[in-house]
N, C-alpha and C. Protein backbone atom coordinates (compact mmCIF):
# COMPACT_ATOMS: atom_id res chain seq x y z
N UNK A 1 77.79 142.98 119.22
CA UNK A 1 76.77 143.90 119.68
C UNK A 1 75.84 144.22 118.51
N UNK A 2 74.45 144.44 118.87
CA UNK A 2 73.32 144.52 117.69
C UNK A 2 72.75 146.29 118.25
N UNK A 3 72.59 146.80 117.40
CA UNK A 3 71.88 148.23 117.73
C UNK A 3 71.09 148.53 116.60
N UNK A 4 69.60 148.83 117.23
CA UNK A 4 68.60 149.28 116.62
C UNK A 4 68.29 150.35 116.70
N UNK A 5 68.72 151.61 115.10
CA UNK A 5 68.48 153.19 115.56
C UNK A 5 67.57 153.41 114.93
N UNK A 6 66.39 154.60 115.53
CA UNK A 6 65.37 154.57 115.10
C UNK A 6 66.00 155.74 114.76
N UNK A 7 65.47 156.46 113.73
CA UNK A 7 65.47 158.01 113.25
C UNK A 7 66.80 157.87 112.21
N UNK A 8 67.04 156.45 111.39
CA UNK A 8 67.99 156.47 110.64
C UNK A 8 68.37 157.30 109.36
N UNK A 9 67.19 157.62 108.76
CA UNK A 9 67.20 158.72 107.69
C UNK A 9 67.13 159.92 108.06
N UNK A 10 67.39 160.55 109.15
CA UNK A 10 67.33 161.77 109.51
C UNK A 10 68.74 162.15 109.79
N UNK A 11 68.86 163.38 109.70
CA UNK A 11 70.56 164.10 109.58
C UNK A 11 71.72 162.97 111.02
N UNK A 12 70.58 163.08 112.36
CA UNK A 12 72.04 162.34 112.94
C UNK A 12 71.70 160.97 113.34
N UNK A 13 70.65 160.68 112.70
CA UNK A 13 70.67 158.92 112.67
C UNK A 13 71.95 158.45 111.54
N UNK A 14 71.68 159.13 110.08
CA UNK A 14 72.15 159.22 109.27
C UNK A 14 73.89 158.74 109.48
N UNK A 15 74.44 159.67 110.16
CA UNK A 15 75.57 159.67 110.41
C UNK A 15 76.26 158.91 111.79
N UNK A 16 75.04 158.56 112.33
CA UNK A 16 75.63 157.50 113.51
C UNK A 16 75.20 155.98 112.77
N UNK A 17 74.52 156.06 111.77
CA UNK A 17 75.10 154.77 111.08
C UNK A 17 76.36 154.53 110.47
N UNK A 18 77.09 155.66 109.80
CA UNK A 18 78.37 155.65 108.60
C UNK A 18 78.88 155.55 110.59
N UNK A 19 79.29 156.05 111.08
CA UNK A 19 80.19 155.64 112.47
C UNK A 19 79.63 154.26 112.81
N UNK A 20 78.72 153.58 113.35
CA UNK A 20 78.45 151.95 113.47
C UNK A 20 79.26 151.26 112.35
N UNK A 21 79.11 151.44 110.83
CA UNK A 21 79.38 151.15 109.77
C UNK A 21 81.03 150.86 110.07
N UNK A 22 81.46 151.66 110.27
CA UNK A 22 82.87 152.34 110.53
C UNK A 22 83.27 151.10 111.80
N UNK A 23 82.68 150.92 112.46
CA UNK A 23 83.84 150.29 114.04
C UNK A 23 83.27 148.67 113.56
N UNK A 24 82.46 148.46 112.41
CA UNK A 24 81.92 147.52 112.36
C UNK A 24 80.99 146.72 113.19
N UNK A 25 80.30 147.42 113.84
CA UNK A 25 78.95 147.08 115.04
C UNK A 25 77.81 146.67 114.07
N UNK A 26 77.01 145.72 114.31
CA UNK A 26 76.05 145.24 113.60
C UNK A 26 74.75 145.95 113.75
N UNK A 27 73.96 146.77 113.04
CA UNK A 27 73.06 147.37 113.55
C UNK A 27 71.59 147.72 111.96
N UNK A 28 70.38 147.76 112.76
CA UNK A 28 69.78 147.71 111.68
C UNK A 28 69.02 149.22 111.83
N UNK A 29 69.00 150.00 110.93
CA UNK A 29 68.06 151.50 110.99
C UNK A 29 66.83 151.31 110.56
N UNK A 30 66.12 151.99 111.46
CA UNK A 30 64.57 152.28 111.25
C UNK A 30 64.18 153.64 111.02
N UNK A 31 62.95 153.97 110.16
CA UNK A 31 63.08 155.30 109.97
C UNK A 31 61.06 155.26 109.34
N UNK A 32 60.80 156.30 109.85
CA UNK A 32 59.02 156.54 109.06
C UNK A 32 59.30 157.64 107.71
N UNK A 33 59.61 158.61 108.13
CA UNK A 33 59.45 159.41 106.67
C UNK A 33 61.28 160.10 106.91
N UNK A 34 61.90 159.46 106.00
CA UNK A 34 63.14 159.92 105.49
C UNK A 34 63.33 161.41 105.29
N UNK A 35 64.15 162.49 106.04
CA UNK A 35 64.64 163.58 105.84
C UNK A 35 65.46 163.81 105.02
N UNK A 36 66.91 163.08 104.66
CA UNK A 36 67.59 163.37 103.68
C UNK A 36 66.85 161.71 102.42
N UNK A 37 67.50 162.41 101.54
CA UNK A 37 67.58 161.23 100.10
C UNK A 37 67.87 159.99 100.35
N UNK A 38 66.99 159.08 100.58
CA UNK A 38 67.05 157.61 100.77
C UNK A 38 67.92 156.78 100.00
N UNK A 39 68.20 157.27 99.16
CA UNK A 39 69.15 156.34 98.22
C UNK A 39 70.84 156.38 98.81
N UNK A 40 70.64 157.78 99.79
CA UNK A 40 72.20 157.86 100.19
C UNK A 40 72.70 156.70 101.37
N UNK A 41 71.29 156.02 101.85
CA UNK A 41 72.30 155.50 102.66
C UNK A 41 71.58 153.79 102.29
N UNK A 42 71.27 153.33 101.30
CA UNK A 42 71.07 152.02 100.35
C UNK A 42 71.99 151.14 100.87
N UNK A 43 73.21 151.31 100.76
CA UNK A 43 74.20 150.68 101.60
C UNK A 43 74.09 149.91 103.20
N UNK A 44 73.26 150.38 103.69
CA UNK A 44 72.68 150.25 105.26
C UNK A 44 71.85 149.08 104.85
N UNK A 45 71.52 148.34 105.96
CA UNK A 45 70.23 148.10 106.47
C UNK A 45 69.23 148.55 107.04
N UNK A 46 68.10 148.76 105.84
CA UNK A 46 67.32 149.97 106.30
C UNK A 46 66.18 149.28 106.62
N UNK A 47 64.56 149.90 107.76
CA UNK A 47 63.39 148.85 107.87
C UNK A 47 62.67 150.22 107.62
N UNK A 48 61.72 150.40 107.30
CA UNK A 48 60.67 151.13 107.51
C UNK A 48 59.57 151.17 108.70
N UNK A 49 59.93 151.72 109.53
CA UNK A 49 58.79 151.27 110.93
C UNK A 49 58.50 152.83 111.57
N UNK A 50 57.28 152.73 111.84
CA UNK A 50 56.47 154.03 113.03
C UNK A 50 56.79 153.62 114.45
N UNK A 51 57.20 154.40 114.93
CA UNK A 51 57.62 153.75 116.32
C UNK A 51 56.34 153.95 116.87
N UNK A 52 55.44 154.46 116.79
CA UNK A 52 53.83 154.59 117.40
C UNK A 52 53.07 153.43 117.28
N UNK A 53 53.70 152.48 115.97
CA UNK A 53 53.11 151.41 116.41
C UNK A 53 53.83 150.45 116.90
N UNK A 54 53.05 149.89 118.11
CA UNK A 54 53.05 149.34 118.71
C UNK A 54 53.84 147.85 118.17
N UNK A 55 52.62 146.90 117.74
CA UNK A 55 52.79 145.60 117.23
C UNK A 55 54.21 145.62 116.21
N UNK A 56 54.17 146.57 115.55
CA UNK A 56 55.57 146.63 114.53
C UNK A 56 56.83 146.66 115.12
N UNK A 57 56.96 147.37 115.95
CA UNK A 57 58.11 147.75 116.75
C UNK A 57 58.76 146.14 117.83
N UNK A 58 57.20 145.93 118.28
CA UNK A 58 57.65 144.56 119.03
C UNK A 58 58.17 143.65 117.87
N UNK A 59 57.60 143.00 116.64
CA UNK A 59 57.95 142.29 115.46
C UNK A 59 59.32 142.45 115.40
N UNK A 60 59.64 144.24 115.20
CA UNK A 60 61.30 144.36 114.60
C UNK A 60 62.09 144.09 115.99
N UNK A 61 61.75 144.47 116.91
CA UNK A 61 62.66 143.79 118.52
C UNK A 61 62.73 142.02 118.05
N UNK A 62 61.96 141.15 117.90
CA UNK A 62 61.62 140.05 118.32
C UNK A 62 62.80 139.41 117.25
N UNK A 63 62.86 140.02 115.85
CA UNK A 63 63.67 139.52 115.04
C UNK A 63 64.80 140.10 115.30
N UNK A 64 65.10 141.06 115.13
CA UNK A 64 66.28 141.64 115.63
C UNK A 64 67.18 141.54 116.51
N UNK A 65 66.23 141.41 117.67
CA UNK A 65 67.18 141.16 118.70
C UNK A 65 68.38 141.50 119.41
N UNK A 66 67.94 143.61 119.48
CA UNK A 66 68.78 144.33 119.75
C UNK A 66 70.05 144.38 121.20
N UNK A 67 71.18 144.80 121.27
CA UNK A 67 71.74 144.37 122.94
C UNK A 67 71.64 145.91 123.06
N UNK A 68 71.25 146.97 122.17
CA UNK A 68 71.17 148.55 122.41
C UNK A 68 70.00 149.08 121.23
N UNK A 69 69.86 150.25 121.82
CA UNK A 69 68.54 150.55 121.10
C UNK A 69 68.89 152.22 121.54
C-alpha cells in the first residue's frame, strides 16, 4: 500500500507518519510551510508541494502513485 499525506510537517501529519513508519506502509509526505522543525522528521520522505496547485499535485499523484491519500 502507497499513502500520500498532505499536511506532513504539521503536529498530526507529523505523527501519522512515525505510525506509517511503524507498520511499515510505504508512504510519501507533503507539506507547504512546516509547523514543527523540519529536521525532526529528515528521516521521512518528505516533498514540498501547495496543494492549491494544481499541475504539482497532479505531477506528485502521477509519480507516486498513491492506493490512499
Amino acid at each position: 500500500m502507497r499513502t500520500l499525506v498532505t499536511g506532513a510537517a504539521g503536529m498530526m501529519g507529523s505523527h501519522l507518519l512515525d505510525f506509517l513508519s511503524a507498520k511499515g506502509i510505504t508512504f510519501l509526505g507533503t507539506y507547504s510551510r512546516p509547523t514543527i522543525h523540519h529536521t525532526d522528521l529528515q528521516q521521512y520522505p518528505l516533498k514540498q508541494l501547495d496543494v492549491c496547485d494544481y499541475t504539482a499535485v497532479k505531477e506528485t499523484l502521477a509519480q507516486f502513485q498513491p492506493d490512499k491519500i
